[in-house]
Protein backbone atom coordinates (compact mmCIF):
# COMPACT_ATOMS: atom_id res chain seq x y z
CA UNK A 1 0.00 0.00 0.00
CA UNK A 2 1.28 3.37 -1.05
CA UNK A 3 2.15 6.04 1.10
CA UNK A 4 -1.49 7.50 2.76
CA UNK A 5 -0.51 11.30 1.79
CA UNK A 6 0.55 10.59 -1.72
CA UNK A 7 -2.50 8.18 -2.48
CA UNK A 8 -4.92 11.31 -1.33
CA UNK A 9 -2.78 13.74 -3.49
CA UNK A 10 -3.64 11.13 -6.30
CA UNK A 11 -6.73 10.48 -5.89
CA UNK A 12 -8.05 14.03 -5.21
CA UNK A 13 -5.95 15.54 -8.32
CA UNK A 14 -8.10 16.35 -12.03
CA UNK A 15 -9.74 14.16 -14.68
CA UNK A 16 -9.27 14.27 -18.18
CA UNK A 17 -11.88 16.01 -19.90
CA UNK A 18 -13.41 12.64 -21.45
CA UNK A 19 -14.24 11.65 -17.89
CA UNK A 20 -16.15 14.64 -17.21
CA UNK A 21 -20.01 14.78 -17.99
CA UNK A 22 -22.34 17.77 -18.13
CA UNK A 23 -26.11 18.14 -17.08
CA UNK A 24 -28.34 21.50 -17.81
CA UNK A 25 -29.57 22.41 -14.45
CA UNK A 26 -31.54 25.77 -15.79
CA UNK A 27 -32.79 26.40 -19.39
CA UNK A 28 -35.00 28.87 -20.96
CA UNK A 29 -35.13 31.69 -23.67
CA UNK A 30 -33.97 35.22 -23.78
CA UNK A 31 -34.56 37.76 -26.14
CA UNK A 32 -36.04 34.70 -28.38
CA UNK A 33 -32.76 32.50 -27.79
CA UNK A 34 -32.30 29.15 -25.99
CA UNK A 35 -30.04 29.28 -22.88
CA UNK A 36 -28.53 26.17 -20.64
CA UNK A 37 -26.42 26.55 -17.14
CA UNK A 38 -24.64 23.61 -16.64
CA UNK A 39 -22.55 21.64 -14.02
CA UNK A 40 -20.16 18.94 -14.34
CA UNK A 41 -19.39 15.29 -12.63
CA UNK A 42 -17.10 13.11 -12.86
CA UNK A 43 -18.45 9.56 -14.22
CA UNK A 44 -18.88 6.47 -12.36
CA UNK A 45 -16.53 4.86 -14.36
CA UNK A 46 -13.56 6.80 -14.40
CA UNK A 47 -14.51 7.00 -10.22
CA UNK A 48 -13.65 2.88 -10.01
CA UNK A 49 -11.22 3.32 -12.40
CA UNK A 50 -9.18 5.98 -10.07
CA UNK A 51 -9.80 4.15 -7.09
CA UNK A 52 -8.33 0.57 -8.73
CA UNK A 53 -5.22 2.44 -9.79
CA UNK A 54 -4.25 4.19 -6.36
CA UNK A 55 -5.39 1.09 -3.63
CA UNK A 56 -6.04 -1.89 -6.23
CA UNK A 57 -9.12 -3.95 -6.25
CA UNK A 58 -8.72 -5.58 -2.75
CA UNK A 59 -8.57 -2.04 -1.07
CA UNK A 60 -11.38 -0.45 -1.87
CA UNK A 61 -15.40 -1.20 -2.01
CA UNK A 62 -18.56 0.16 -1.93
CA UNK A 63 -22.11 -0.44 -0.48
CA UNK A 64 -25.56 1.15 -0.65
CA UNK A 65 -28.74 1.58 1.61
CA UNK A 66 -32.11 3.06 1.25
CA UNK A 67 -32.05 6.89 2.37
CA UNK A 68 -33.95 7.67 5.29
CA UNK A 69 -36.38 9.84 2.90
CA UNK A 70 -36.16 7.57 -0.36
CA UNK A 71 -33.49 7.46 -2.50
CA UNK A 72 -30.17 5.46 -1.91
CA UNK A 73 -26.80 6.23 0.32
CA UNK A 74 -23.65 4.71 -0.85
CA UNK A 75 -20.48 4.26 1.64
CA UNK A 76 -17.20 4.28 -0.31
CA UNK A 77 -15.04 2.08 1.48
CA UNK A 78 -10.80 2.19 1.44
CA UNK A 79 -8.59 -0.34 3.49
CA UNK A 80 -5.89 2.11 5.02
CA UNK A 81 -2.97 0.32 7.17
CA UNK A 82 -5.05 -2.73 7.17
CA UNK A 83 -8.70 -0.97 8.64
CA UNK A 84 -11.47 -0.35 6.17
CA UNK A 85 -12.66 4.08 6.50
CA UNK A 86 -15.95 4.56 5.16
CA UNK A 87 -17.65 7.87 3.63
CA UNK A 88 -21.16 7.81 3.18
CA UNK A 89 -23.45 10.21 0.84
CA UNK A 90 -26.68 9.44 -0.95
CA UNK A 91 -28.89 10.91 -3.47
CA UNK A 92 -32.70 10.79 -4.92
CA UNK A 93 -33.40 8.23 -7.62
CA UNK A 94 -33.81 10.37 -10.68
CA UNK A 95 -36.79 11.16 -13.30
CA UNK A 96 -35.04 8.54 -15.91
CA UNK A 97 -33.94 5.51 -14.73
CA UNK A 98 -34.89 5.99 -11.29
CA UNK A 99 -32.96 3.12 -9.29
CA UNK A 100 -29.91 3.28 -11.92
CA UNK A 101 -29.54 6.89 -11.78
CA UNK A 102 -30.26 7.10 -7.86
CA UNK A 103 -27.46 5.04 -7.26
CA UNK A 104 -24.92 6.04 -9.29
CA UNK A 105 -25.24 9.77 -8.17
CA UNK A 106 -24.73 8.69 -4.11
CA UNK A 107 -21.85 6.90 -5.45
CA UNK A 108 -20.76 10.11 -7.07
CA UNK A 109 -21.48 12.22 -3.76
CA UNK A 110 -19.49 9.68 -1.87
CA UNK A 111 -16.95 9.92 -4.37
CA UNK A 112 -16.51 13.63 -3.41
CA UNK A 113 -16.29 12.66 0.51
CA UNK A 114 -13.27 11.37 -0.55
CA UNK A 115 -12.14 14.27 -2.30
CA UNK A 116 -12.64 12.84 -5.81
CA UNK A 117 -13.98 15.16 -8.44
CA UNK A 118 -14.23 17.73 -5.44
CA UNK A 119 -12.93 20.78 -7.54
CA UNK A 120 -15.85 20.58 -9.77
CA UNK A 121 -17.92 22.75 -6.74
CA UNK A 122 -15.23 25.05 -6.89
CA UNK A 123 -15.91 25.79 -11.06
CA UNK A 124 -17.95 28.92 -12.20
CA UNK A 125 -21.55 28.56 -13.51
CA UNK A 126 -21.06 27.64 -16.64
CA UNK A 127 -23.32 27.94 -19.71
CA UNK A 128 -23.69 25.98 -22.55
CA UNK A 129 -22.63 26.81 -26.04
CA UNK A 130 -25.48 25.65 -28.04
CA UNK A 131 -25.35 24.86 -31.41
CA UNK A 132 -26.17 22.68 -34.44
CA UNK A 133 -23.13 20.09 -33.78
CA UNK A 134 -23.40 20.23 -30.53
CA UNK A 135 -22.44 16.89 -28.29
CA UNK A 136 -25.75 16.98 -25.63
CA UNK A 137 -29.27 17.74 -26.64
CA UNK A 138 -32.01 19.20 -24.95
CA UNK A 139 -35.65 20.17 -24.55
CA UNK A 140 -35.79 23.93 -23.33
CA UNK A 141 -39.56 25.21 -23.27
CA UNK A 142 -41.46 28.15 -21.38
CA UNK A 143 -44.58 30.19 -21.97
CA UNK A 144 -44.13 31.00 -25.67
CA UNK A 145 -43.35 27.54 -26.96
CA UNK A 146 -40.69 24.36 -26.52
CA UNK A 147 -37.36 23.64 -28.88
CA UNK A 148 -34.33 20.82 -28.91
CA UNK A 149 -31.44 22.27 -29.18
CA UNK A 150 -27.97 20.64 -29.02
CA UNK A 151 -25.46 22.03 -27.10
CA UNK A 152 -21.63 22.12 -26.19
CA UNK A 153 -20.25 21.98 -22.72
CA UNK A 154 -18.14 25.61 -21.67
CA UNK A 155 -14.13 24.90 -21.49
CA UNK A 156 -12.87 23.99 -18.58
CA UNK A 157 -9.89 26.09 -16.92
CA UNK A 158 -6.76 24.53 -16.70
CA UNK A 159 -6.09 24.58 -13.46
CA UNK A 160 -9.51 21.88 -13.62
CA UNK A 161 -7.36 19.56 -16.12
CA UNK A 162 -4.65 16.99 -15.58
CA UNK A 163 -0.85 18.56 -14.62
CA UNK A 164 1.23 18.15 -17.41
CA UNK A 165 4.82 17.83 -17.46
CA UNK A 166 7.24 20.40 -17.70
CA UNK A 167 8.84 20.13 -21.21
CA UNK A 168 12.01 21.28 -21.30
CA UNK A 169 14.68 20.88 -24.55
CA UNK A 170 12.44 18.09 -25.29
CA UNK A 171 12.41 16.19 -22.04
CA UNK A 172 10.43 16.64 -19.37
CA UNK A 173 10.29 17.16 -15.72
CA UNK A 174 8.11 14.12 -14.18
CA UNK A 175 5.69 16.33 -11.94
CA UNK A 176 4.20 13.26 -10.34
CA UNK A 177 7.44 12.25 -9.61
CA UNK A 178 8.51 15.98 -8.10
CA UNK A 179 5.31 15.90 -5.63
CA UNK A 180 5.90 12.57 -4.84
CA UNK A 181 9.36 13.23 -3.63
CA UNK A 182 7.46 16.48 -1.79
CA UNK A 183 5.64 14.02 0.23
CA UNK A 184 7.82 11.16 1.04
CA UNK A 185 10.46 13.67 2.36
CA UNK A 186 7.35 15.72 4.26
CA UNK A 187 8.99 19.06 3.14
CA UNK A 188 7.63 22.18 4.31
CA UNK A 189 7.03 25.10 2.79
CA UNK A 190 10.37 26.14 3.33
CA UNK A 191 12.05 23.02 2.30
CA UNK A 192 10.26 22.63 -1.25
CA UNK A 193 11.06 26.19 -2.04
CA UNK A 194 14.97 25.17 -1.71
CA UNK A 195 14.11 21.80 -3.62
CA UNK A 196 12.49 24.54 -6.66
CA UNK A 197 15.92 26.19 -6.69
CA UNK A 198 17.50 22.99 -6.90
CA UNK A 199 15.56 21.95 -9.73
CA UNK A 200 15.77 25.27 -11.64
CA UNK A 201 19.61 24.87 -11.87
CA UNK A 202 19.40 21.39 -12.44
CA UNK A 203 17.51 21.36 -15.15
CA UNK A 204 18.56 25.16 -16.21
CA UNK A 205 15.05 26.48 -16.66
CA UNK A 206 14.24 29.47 -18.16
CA UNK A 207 11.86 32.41 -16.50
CA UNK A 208 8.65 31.03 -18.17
CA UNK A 209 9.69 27.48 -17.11
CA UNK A 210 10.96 28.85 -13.49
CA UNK A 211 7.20 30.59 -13.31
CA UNK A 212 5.16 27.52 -14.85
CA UNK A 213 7.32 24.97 -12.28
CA UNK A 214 6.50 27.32 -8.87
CA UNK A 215 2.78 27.74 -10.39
CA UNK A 216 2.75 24.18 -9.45
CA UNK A 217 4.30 24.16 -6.06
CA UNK A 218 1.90 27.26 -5.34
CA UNK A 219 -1.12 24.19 -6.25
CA UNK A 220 0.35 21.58 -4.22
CA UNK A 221 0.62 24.28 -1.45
CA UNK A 222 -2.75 25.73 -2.02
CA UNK A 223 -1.52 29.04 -2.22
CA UNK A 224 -1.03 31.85 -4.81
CA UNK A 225 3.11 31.70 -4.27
CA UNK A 226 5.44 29.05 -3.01
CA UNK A 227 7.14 32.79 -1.60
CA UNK A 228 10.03 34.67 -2.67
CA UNK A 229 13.14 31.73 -4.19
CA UNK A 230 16.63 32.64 -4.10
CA UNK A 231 18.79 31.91 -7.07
C-alpha cells in the first residue's frame, strides 16, 4: 500500500476532460434564444477506475442503503494500514432511470467525501454553447413555446485539467514524480522552495519554465506563491 498522503494527493488531483459529464440544471429563452447553465461530474466509471489504480481492487469497495427519505446512500469504502474508512453520501433516484440513476449519483457524492472530483464545486456557472453540432441535446420550453437544441459543454480552466509535465529541450520534468518526492520527504514550505531552486539549476530552466514549475508548487501548497526563491 502506497504512502497515505501521496494516495490522497492522487486520488483528489483532475480528470481528463473525457471523464467529465455535463447536465443543464436551468434552461429557458432570452430575447427569443435558448439558454442552458450547466454543471459537471465526474463519471462512475472513471470514479472505479481511479480508485483501482491508487489502492487496487482488494482495497477499496462500496455499499448502498435506502435513504432515510427515499433514495439510496452509498459508503465508499478504502482499506488504510489494514482498517477499512468509510464515507457515506446518498442521493434521490432520478426522473429517468430511477434506481440506476439514484445510485450512481450517491456513489458520485461519496466519491466527493473522498475528495474525488471535489474541484468541480469550486468551477464557475457555466453555460452551454449551443449549437447545431453540438455533443448533448435538450428540450428547453417556457410560456411561448418548446425547442431541442444541441449544445456544447463551456471549457474547462486549466487549473480543472490533468498537470502536465514540464517540457524542457524536449524532455520533461516528471511532476508526479517531483510531488511525490514532496511528500515522502514531508517538506515544508520552506524546504520545497529550496528543492524549486534545486531543480531550476538542475535542469537550467528558463523564466517562463521557473514561473510555470512554482505555479505548481503554489497548487500543491494551495496558495497563490510558493514565496520569494533565491537563485
Amino acid at each position: 500500500m502506497k504512502d497515505y498522503k501521496i494516495a490522497m494527493k492522487e486520488l483528489q488531483q483532475p480528470f481528463n476532460e473525457e471523464d467529465i459529464e455535463w447536465r443543464v440544471q436551468k434552461c429557458g429563452f432570452k430575447g427569443g434564444k435558448p439558454w442552458a447553465m450547466v454543471f459537471s461530474y465526474v463519471t462512475n466509471r472513471a470514479i472505479m477506475e481511479r480508485l483501482d489504480d491508487i489502492f487496487g481492487i482488494a482495497n477499496w469497495k462500496n455499499e448502498f442503503k435506502p435513504g432515510p427519505s427515499g433514495g439510496n446512500l452509498c459508503g465508499i469504502s478504502i482499506r488504510i494500514d489494514g482498517e477499512w474508512l468509510t464515507k457515506w453520501d446518498g442521493a434521490e433516484n432520478t426522473n429517468y432511470e430511477p434506481v440506476k440513476g439514484g445510485l450512481s449519483d450517491a456513489m458520485k457524492r461519496a466519491a466527493v467525501q473522498w475528495g474525488i472530483g471535489r474541484y468541480l464545486y469550486h468551477l464557475e456557472v457555466g453555460f452551454a454553447n449551443i449549437n447545431k453540432d453540438g455533443r448533448y441535446t435538450q428540450k428547453i420550453e417556457d410560456k411561448n413555446g418548446m425547442q431541442w437544441v444541441k449544445w456544447d459543454p463551456p471549457q474547462l480552466p486549466e487549473w480543472a485539467l490533468p498537470q502536465k509535465d514540464i517540457k524542457i529541450d524536449g524532455s520533461e520534468l516528471d511532476m508526479n514524480e517531483v510531488l511525490r518526492k514532496v511528500d515522502q520527504d514531508n517538506m515544508t514550505k520552506d524546504e520545497s522552495i529550496a528543492y524549486y531552486n534545486e531543480l531550476c539549476k538542475e535542469y537550467r530552466l528558463n523564466e517562463d519554465k521557473k514561473k510555470e514549475l512554482a505555479a505548481r508548487f503554489a497548487e500543491y501548497f494551495n496558495e497563490k506563491t510558493i514565496g520569494e526563491t533565491n537563485e
